[in-house]
Protein backbone atom coordinates (compact mmCIF):
# COMPACT_ATOMS: atom_id res chain seq x y z
CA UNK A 1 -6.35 -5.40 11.78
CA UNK A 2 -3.92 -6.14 15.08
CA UNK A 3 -0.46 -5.48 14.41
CA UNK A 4 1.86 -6.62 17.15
CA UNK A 5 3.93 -3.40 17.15
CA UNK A 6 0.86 -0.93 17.46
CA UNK A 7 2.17 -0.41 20.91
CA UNK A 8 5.56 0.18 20.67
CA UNK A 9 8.02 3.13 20.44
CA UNK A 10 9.27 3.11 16.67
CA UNK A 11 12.55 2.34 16.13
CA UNK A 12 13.55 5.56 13.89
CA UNK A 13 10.84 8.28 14.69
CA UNK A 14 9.47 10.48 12.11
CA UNK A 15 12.05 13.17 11.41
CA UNK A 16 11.26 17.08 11.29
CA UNK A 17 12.81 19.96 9.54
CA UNK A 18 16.42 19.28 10.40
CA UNK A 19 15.86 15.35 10.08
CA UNK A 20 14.39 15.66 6.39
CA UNK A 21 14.89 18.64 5.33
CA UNK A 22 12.80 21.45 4.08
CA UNK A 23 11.35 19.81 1.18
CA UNK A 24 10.15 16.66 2.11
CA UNK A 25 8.88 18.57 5.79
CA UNK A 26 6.77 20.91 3.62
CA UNK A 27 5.47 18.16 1.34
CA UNK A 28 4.29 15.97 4.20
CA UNK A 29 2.62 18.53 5.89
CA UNK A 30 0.71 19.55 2.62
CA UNK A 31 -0.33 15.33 2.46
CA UNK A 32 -1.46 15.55 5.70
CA UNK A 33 -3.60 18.60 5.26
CA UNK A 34 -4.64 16.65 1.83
CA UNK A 35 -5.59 13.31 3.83
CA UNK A 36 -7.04 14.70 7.09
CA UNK A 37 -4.15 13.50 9.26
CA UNK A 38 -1.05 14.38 11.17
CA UNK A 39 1.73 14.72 7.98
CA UNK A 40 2.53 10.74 7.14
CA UNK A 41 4.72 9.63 9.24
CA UNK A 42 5.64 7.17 6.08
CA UNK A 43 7.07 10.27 4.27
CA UNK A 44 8.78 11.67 7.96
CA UNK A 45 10.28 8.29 8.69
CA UNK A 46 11.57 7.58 5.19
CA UNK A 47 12.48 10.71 4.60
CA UNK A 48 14.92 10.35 6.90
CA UNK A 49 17.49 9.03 3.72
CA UNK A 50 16.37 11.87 1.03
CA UNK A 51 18.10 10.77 -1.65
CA UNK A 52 16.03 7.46 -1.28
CA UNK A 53 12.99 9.14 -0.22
CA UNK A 54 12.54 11.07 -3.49
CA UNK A 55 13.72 7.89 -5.84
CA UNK A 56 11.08 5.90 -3.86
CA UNK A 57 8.72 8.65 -4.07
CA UNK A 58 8.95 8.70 -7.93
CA UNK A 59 8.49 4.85 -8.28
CA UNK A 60 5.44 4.49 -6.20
CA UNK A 61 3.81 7.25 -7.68
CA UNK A 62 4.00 5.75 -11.01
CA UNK A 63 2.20 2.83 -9.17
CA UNK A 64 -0.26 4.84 -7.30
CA UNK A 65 -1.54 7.21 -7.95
CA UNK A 66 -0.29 7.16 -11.47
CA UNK A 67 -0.72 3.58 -12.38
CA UNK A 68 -2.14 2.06 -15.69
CA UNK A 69 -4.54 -0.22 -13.42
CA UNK A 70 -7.82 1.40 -12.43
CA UNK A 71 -7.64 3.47 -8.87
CA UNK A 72 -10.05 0.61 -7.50
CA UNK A 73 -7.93 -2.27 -8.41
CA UNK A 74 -5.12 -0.70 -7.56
CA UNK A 75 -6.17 0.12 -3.90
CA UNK A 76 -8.08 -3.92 -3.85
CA UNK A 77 -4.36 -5.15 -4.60
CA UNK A 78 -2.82 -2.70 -2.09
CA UNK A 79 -5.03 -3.64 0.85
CA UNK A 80 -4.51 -7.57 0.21
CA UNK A 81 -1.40 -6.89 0.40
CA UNK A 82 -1.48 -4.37 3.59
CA UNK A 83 -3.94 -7.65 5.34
CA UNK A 84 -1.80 -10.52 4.20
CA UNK A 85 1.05 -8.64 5.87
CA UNK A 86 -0.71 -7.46 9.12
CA UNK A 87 0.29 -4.07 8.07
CA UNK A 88 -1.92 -1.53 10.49
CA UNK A 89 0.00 1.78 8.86
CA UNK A 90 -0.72 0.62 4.88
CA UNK A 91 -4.41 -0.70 5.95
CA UNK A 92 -5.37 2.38 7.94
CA UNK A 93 -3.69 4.65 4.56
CA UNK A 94 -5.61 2.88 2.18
CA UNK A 95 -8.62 1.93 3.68
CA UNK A 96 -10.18 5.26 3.05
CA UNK A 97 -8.86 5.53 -0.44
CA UNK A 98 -10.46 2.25 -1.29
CA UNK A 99 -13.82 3.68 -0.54
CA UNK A 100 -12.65 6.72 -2.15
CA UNK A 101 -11.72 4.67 -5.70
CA UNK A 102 -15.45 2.83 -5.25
CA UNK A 103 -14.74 -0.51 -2.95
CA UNK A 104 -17.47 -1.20 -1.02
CA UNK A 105 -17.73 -1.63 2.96
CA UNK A 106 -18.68 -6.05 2.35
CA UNK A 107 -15.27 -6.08 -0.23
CA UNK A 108 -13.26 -4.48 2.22
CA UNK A 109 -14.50 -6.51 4.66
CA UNK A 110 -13.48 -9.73 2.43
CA UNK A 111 -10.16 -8.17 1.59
CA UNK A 112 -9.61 -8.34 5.29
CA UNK A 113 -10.70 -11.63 5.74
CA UNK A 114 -13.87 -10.92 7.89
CA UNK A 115 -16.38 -11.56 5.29
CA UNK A 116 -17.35 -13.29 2.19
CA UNK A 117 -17.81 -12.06 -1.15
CA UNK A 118 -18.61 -12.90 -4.68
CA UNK A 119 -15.88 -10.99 -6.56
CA UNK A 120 -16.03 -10.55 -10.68
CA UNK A 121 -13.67 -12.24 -12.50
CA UNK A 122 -11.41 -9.64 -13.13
CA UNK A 123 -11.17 -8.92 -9.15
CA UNK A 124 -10.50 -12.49 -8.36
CA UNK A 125 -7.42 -12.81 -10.72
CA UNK A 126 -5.82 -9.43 -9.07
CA UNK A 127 -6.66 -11.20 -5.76
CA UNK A 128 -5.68 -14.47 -6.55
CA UNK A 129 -2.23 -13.39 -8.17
CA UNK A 130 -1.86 -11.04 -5.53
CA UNK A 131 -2.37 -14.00 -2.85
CA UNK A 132 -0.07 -16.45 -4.51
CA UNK A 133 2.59 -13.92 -5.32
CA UNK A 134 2.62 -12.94 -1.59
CA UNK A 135 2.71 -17.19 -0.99
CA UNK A 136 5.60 -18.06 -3.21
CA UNK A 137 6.81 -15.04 -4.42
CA UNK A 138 6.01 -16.91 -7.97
CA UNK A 139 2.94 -17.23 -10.13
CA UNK A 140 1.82 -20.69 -11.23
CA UNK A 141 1.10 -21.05 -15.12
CA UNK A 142 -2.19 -21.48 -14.68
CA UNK A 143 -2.49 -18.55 -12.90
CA UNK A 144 -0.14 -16.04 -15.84
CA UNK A 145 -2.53 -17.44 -17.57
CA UNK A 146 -5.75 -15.93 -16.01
CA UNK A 147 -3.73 -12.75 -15.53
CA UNK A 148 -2.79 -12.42 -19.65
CA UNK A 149 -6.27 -13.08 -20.28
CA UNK A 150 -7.41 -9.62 -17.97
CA UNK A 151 -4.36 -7.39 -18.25
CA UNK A 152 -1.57 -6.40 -21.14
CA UNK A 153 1.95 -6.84 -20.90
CA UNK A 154 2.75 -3.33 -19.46
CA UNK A 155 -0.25 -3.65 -16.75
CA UNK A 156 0.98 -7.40 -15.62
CA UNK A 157 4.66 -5.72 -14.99
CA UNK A 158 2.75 -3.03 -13.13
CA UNK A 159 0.56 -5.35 -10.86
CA UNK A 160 3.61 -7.08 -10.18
CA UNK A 161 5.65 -4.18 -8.96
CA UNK A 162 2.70 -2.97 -6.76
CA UNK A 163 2.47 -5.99 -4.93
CA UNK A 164 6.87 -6.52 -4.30
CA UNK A 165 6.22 -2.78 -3.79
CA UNK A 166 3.73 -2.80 -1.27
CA UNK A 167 5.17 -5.69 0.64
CA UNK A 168 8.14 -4.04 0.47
CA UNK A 169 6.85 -1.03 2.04
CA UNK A 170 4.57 -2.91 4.78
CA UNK A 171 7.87 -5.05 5.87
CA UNK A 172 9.92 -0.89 6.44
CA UNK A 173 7.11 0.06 7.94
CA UNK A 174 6.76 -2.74 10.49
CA UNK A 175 10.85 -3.23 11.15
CA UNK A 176 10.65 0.51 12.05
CA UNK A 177 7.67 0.48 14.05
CA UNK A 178 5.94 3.02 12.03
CA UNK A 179 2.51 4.35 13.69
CA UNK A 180 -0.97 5.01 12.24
CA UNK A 181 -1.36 8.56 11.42
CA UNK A 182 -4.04 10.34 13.78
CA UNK A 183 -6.87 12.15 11.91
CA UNK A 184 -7.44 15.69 12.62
């Protein structure tokens, strides 16, 4: 995945001690130590605005981790979401998680658009909502439709949110100029 600003400064770096505060320093450090990287410089750079840092925090983790979708479909959506949007910093998170929640090396490949893959039904609803809600921010009937017949009310609101979320959070990320983390 190429993402033009891979090479340039970021625009707000992540923030230490004084930047963030105590709380959110310690707490990235500890997901860093947790994910095998430098503390996310996700958590560093939005942390930046606590206030909004810990609402934010709260809402995504009812997405993911804590989401009513399985952890596979939930990290399938999220890295559709992280391609479609040329994010580097969400693919290069959640690539590893993916595996982690059971996608395979040929469906992250297709996610990414580098290969081809027969997905089950189920997958290709979450992709194909997931690609048109990304398109025109709208889903066609047809396509509610397919979605209804795979997921209950609460768990269509949820896929939803996790894609506005995610695109949300790849477009920050991006504007700022937000890094990779480096594994340690």
């Amino acid at each position: 995945m190429t993402d033009p600003v891979d090479d340039e400064t970021p625009r707000l770096s992540p923030g230490g001690v004084r930047e963030v505060g105590p709380f959110i320093w310690a707490f990235s450090r500890l997901a860093g130590r947790v994910s095998g990287t430098e503390p996310p410089a996700v958590f560093l750079t939005l942390g930046r605005n606590r206030r909004l840092f810990w609402g934010w925090l709260h809402f995504a983790g009812r997405l993911m981790p804590g989401g009513r979708l399985a952890r596979r479909e939930t990290e399938l959506v999220i890295l559709r979401v992280a391609a479609d949007a040329g994010s580097t910093y969400e693919w290069s998170q959640h690539e590893g998680l993916g595996c982690k929640a059971g996608l395979g090396t040929s469906e992250i490949e297709a996610i990414a658009g580098r290969a081809e893959h027969t997905w089950s039904e189920r997958d290709a609803v979450l992709l194909d909502a997931t690609d048109e809600l990304l398109r025109d921010a709208d889903l066609s009937d047809a396509t509610w439709r397919r979605v209804r017949e795979h997921l209950d009310e609460r768990t269509t609101l949820e896929l939803l949110m996790l894609v506005g979320h995610y695109r949300m959070l790849a477009t920050t990320l991006r504007v700022l100029r937000v890094r990779p983390d480096r594994r340690r």
